[in-house]
Protein backbone atom coordinates (compact mmCIF):
# COMPACT_ATOMS: atom_id res chain seq x y z
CA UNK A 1 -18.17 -1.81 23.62
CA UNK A 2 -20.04 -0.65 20.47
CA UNK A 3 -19.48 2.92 18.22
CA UNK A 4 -21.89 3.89 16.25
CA UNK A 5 -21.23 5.52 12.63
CA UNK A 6 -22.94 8.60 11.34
CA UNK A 7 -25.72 6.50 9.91
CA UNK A 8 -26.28 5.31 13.56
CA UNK A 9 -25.36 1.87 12.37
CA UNK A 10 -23.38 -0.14 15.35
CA UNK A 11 -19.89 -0.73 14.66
CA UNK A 12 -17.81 -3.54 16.95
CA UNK A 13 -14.95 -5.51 17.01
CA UNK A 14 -14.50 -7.95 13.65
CA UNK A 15 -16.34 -5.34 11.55
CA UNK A 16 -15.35 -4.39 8.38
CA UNK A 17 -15.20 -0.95 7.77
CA UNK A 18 -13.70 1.71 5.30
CA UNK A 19 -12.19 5.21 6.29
CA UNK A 20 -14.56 8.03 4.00
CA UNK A 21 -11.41 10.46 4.07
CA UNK A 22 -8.83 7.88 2.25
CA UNK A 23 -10.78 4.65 1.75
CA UNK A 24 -8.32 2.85 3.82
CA UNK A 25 -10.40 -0.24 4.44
CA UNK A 26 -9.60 -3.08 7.23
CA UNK A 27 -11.39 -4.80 10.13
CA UNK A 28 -11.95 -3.70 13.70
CA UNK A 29 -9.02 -4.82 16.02
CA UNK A 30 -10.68 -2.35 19.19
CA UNK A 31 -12.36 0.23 20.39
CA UNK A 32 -12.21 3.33 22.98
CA UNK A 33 -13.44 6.73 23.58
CA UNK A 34 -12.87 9.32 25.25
CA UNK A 35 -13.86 13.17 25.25
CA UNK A 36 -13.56 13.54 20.89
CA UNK A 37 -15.83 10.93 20.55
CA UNK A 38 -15.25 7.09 19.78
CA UNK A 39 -12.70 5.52 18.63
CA UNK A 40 -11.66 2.36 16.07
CA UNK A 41 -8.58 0.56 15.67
CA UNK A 42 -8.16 -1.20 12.01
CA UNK A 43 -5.82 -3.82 11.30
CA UNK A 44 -4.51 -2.88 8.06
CA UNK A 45 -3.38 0.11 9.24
CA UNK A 46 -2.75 0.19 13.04
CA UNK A 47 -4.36 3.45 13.02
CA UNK A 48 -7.40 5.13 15.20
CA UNK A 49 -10.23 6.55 13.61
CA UNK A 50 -13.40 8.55 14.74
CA UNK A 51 -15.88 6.50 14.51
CA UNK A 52 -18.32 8.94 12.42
CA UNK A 53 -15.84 8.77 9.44
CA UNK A 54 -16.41 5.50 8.97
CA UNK A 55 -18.92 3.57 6.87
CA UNK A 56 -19.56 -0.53 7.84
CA UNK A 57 -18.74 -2.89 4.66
CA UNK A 58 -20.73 -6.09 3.87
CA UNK A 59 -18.25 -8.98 3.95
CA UNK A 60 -18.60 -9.63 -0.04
CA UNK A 61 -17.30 -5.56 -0.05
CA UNK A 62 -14.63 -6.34 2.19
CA UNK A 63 -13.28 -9.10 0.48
CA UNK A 64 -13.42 -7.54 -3.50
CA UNK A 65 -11.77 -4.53 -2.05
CA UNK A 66 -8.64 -6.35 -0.59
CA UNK A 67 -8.77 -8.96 -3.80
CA UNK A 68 -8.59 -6.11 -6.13
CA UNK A 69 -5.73 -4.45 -3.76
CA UNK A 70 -4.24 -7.69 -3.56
CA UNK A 71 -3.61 -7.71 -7.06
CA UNK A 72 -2.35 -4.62 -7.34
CA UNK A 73 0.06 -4.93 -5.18
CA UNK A 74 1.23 -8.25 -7.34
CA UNK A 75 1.26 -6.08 -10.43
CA UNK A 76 3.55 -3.49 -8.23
CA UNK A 77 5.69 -5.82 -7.24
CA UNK A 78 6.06 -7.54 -10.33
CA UNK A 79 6.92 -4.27 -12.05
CA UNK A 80 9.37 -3.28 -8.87
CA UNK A 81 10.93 -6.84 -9.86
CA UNK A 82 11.69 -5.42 -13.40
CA UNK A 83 13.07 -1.83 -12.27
CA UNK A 84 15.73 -4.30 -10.43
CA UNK A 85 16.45 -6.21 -12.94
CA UNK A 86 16.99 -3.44 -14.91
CA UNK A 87 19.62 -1.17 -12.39
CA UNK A 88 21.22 -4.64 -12.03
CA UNK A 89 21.54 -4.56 -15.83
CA UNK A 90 22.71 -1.01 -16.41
CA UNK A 91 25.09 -1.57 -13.10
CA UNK A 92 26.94 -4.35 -15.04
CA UNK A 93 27.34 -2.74 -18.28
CA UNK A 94 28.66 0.58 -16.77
CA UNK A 95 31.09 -1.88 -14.73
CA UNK A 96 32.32 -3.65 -18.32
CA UNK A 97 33.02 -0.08 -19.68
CA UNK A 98 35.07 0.87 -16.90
CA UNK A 99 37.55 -1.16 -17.94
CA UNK A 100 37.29 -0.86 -21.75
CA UNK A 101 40.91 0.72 -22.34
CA UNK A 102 40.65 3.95 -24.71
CA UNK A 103 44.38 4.03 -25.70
CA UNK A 104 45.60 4.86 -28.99
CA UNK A 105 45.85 1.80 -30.25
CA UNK A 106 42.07 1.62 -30.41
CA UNK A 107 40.54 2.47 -34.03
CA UNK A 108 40.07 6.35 -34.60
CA UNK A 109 37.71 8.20 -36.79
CA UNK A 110 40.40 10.67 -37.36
CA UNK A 111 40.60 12.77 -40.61
């Protein structure tokens, strides 16, 4: 089974194609249709869309879209990574102070 795109450009199973509402990009695990029209199932998502919302990539497209995404999810991570680090850090140090004693035989900036 085919589905064709608005441009009347055949879409089918392997294809890479991007979603013109979000730009959620990923290639063709299947196809259906029923009454609404044709359907495509992408991998990245898991998700159905109508075929006429979708626009087929080239493969060099494809593959610069999910490099670029690819590093940005390395950068997230990387900065996710920090943001632990840092709770860890600030969970540790309030820890320490629960323990500091604040008796009066600590120093006082009375006067």
């Amino acid at each position: 089974m085919e589905a064709a795109n608005t441009k009347n450009k055949e879409i089918s199973v392997g294809a890479h194609v991007r979603y013109t509402g979000t730009g959620s990009a990923g290639e063709v695990l299947d196809l259906r249709s029923d009454t609404e029209g044709l359907w495509v199932k992408l991998d990245t998502t898991q998700l159905w869309y109508n075929s006429r919302y979708l626009e087929l990539m080239d493969a060099e497209e494809y593959h610069r879209l999910k490099s670029r995404e690819s590093r940005r999810k390395t950068k997230k991570s990387k900065e996710d990574s920090d943001k632990d680090a840092t709770r860890k850090k600030m969970e540790s140090i309030k820890r320490d102070l629960e323990n500091v004693d604040m008796s009066t035989e600590m120093c006082d900036g009375g006067g």
